[in-house]
N, C-alpha and C. Protein backbone atom coordinates (compact mmCIF):
# COMPACT_ATOMS: atom_id res chain seq x y z
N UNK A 1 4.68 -118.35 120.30
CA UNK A 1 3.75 -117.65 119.45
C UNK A 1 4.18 -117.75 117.98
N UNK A 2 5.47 -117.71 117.75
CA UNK A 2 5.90 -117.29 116.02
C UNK A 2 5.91 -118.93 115.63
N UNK A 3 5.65 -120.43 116.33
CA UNK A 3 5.34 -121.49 116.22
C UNK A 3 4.05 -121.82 116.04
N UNK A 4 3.34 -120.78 116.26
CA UNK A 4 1.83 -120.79 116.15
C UNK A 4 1.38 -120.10 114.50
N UNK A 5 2.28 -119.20 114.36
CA UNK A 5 2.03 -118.39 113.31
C UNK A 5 1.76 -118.67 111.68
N UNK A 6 3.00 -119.46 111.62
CA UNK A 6 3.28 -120.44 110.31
C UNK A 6 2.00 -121.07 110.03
N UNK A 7 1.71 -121.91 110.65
CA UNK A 7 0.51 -122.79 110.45
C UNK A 7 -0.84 -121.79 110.26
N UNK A 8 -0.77 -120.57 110.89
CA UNK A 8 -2.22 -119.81 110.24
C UNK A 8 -1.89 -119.02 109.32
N UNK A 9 -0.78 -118.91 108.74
CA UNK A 9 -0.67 -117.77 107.38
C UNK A 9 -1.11 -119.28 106.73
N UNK A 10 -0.76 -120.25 106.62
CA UNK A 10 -0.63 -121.38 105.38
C UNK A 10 -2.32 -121.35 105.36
N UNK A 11 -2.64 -121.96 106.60
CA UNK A 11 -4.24 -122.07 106.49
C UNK A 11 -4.97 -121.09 105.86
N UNK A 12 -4.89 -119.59 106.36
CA UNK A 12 -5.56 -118.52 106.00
C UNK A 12 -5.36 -118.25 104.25
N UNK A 13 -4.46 -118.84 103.38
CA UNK A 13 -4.28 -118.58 102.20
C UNK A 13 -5.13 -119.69 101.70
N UNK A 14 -4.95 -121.10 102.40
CA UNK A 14 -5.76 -122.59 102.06
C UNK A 14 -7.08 -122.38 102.13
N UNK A 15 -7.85 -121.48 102.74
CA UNK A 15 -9.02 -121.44 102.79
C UNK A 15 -9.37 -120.11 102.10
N UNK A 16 -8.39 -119.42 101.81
CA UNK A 16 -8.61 -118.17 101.04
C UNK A 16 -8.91 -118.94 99.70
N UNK A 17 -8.22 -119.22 98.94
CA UNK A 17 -8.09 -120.03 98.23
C UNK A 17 -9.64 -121.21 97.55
N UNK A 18 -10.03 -121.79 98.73
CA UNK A 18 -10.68 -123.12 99.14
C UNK A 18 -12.04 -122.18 98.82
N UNK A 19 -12.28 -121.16 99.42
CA UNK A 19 -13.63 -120.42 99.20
C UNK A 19 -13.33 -119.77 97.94
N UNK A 20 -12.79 -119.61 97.36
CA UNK A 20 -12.73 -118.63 95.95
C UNK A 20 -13.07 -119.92 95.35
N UNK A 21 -12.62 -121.05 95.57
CA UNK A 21 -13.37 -121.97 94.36
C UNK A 21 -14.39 -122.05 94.51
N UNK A 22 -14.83 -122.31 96.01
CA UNK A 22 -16.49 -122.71 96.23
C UNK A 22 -17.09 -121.85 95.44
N UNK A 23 -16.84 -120.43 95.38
CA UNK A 23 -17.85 -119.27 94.88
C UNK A 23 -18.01 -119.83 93.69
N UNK A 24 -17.13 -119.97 92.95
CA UNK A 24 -16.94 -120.36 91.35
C UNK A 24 -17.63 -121.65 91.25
N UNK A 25 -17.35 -122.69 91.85
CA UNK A 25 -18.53 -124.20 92.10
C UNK A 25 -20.29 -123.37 92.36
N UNK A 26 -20.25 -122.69 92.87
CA UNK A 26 -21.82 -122.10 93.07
C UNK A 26 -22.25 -121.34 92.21
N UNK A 27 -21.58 -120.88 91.42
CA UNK A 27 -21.46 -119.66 90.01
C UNK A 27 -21.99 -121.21 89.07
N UNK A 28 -21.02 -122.41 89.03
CA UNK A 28 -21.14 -123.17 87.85
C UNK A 28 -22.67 -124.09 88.23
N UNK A 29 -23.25 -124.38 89.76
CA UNK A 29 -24.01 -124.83 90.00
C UNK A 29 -25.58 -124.11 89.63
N UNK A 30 -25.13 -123.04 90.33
CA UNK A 30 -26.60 -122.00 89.95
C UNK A 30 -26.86 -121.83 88.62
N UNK A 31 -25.85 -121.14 87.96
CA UNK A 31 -25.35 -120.69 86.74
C UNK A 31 -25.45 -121.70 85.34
N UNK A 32 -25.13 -123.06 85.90
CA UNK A 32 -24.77 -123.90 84.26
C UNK A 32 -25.87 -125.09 85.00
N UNK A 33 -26.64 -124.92 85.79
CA UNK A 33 -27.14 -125.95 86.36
C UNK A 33 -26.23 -127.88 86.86
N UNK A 34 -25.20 -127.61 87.30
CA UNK A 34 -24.14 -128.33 87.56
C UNK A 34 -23.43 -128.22 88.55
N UNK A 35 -24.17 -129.33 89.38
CA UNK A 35 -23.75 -129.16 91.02
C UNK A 35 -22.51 -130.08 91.31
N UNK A 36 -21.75 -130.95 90.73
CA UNK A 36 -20.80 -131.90 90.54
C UNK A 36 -19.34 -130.91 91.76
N UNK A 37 -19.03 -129.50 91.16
CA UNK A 37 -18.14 -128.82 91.29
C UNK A 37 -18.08 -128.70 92.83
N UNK A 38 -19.60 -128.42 93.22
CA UNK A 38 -19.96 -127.94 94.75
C UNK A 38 -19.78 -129.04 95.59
N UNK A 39 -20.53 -130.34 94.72
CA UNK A 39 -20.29 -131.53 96.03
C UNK A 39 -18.74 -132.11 96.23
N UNK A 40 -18.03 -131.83 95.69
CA UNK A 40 -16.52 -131.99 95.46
C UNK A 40 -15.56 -130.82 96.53
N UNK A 41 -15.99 -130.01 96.00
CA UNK A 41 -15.23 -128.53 96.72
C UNK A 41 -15.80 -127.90 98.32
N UNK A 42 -16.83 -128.13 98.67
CA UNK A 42 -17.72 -127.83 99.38
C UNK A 42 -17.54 -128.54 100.78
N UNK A 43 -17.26 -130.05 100.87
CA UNK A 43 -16.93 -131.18 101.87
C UNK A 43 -15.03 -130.28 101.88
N UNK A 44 -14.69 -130.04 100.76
CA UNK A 44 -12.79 -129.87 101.70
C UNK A 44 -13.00 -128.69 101.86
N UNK A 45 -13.70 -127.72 101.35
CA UNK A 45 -13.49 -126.52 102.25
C UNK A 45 -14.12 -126.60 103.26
N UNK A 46 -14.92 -127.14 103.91
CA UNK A 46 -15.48 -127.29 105.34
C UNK A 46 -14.49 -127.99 105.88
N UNK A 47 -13.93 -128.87 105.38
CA UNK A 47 -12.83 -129.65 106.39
C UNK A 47 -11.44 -128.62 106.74
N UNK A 48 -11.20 -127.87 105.59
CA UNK A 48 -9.88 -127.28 105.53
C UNK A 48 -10.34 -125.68 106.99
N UNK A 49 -11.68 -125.36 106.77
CA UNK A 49 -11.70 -123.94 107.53
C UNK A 49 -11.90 -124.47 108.75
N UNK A 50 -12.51 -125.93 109.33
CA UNK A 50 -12.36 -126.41 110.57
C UNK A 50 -10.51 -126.48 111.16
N UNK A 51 -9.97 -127.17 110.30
CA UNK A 51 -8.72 -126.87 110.59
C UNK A 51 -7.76 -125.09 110.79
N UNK A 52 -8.08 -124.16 109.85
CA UNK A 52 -8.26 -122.88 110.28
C UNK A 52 -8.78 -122.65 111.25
N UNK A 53 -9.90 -122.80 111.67
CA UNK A 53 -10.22 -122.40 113.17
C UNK A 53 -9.64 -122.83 113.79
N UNK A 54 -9.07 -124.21 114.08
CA UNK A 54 -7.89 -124.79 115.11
C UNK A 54 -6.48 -123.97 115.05
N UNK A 55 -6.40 -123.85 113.84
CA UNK A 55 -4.87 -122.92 113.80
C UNK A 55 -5.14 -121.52 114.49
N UNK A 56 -6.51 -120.79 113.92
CA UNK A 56 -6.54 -119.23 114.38
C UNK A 56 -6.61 -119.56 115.75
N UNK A 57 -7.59 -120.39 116.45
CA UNK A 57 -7.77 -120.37 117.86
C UNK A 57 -6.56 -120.81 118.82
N UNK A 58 -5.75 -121.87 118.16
CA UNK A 58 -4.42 -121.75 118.73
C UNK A 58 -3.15 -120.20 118.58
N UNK A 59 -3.85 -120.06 117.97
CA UNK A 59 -2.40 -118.81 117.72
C UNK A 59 -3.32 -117.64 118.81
N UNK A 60 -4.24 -117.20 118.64
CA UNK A 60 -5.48 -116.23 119.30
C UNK A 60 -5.39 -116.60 120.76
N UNK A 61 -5.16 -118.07 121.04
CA UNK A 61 -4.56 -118.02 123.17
C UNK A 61 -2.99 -117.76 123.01
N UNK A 62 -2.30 -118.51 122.21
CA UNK A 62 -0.78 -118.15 122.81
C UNK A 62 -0.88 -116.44 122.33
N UNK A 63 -1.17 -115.83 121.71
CA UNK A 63 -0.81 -114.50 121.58
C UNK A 63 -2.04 -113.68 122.51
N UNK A 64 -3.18 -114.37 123.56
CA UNK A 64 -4.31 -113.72 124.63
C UNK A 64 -4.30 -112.32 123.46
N UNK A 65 -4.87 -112.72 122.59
CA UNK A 65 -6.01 -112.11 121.61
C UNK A 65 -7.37 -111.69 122.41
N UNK A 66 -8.08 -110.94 122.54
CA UNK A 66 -9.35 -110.83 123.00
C UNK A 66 -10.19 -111.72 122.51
N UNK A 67 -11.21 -111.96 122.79
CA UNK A 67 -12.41 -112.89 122.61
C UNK A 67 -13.13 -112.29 121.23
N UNK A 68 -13.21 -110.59 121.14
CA UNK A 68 -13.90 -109.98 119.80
C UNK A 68 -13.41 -110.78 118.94
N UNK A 69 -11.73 -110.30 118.96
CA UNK A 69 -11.00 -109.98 117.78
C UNK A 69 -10.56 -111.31 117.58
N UNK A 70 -10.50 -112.48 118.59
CA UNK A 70 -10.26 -113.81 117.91
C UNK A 70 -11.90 -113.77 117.25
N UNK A 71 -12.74 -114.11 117.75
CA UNK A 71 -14.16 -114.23 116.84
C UNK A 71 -14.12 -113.66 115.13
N UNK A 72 -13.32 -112.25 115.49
CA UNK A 72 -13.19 -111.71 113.78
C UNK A 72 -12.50 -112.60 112.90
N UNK A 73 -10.92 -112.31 113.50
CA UNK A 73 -10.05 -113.79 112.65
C UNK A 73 -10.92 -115.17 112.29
N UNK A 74 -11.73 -115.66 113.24
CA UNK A 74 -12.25 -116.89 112.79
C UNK A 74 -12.90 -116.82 111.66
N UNK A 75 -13.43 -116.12 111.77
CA UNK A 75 -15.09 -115.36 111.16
C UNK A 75 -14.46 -115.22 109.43
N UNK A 76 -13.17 -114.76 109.47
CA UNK A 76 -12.68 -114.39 108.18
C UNK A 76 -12.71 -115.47 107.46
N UNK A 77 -12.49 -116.36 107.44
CA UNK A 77 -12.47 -117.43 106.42
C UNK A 77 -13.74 -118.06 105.86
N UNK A 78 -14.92 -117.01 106.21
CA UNK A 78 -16.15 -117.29 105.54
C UNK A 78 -16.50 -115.99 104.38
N UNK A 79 -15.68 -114.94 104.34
CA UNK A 79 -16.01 -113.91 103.41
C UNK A 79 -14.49 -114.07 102.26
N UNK A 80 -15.42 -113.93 101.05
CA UNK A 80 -13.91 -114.09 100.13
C UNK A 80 -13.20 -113.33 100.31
N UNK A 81 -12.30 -113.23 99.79
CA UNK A 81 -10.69 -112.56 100.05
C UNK A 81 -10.19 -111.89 101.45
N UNK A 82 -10.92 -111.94 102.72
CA UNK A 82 -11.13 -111.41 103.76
C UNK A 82 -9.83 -112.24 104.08
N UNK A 83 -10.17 -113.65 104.03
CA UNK A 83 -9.31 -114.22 104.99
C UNK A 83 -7.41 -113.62 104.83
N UNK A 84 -7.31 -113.29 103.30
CA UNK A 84 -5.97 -112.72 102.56
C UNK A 84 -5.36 -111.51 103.35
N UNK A 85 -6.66 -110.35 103.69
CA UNK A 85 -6.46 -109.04 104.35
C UNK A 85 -6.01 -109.61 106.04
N UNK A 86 -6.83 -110.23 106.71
CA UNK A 86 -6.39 -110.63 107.77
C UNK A 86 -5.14 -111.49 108.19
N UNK A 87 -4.72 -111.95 107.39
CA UNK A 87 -3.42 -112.91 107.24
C UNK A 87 -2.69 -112.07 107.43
N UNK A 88 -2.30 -110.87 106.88
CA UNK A 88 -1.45 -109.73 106.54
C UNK A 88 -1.74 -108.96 107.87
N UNK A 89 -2.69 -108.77 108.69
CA UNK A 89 -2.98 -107.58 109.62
C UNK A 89 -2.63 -108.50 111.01
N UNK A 90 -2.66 -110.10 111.08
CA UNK A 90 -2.81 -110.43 112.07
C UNK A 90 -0.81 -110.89 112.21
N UNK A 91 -0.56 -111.37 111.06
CA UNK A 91 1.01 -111.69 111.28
C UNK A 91 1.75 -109.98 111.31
N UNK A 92 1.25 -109.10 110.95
CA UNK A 92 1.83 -107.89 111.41
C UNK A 92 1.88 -107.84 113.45
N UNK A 93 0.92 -108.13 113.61
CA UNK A 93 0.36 -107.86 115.28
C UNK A 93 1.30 -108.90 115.92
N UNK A 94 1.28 -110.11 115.39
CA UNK A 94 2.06 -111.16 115.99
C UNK A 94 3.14 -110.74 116.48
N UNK A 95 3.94 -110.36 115.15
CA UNK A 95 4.84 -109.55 114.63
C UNK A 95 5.78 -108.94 115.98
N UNK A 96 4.89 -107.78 116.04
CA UNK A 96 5.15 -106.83 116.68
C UNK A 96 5.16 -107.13 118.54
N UNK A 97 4.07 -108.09 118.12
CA UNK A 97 4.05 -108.61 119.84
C UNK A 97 5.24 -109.40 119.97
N UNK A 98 5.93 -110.12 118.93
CA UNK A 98 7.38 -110.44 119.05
C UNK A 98 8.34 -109.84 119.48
N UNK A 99 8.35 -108.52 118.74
CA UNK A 99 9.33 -107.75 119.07
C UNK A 99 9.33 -107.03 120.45
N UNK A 100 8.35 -106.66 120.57
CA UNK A 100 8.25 -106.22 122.39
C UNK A 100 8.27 -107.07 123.30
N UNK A 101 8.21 -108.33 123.10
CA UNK A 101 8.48 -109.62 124.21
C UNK A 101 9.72 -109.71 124.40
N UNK A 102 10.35 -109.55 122.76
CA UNK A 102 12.07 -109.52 122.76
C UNK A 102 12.73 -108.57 123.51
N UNK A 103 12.49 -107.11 123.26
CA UNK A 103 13.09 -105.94 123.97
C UNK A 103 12.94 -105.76 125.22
């Protein structure tokens, strides 16, 4: 499980990240009439949150996550800064499911 983990804090910040620009590419598209930003940013953040979902959904079976609450984690990397709060709530849980596997 804590081999699973690494790879979704990195992702969950990469796409945290990856969508805060998009917003700002759609701010400069709508906004300045200049779509250049979106067709650029738009193709790697779809590529980068497909890879997030592979990381969350691998970490969500080795840690038998429920079906909701993996759906939420996934789900996060489409609302801004969401994915940041969940990074933090889900490596806490990991966490902890570490430590009681250990004891």
């Amino acid at each position: 499980m804590e081999s699973a983990l690494k790879p979704f804090r990195v992702m969950a910040y990469i796409v945290g990240c990856m969508l805060l620009a998009l917003v700002v590419a759609m701010v400069v598209k709508y906004g300045f009439d200049n779509a250049t930003f979106v067709a650029v940013v738009g193709p790697v953040h779809g590529f980068v949150y497909a890879v997030y979902l592979l990381t969350a959904l691998n970490l969500g079976l080795k840690a038998r996550w429920s079906w909701p609450y993996t759906l939420g984690v996934l789900l996060a990397g489409t609302i801004p800064f969401l994915s940041f709060v969940i990074e933090r709530k889900v490596t806490e849980r990991v966490r902890q499911q570490i430590a009681v596997a250990a004891a």
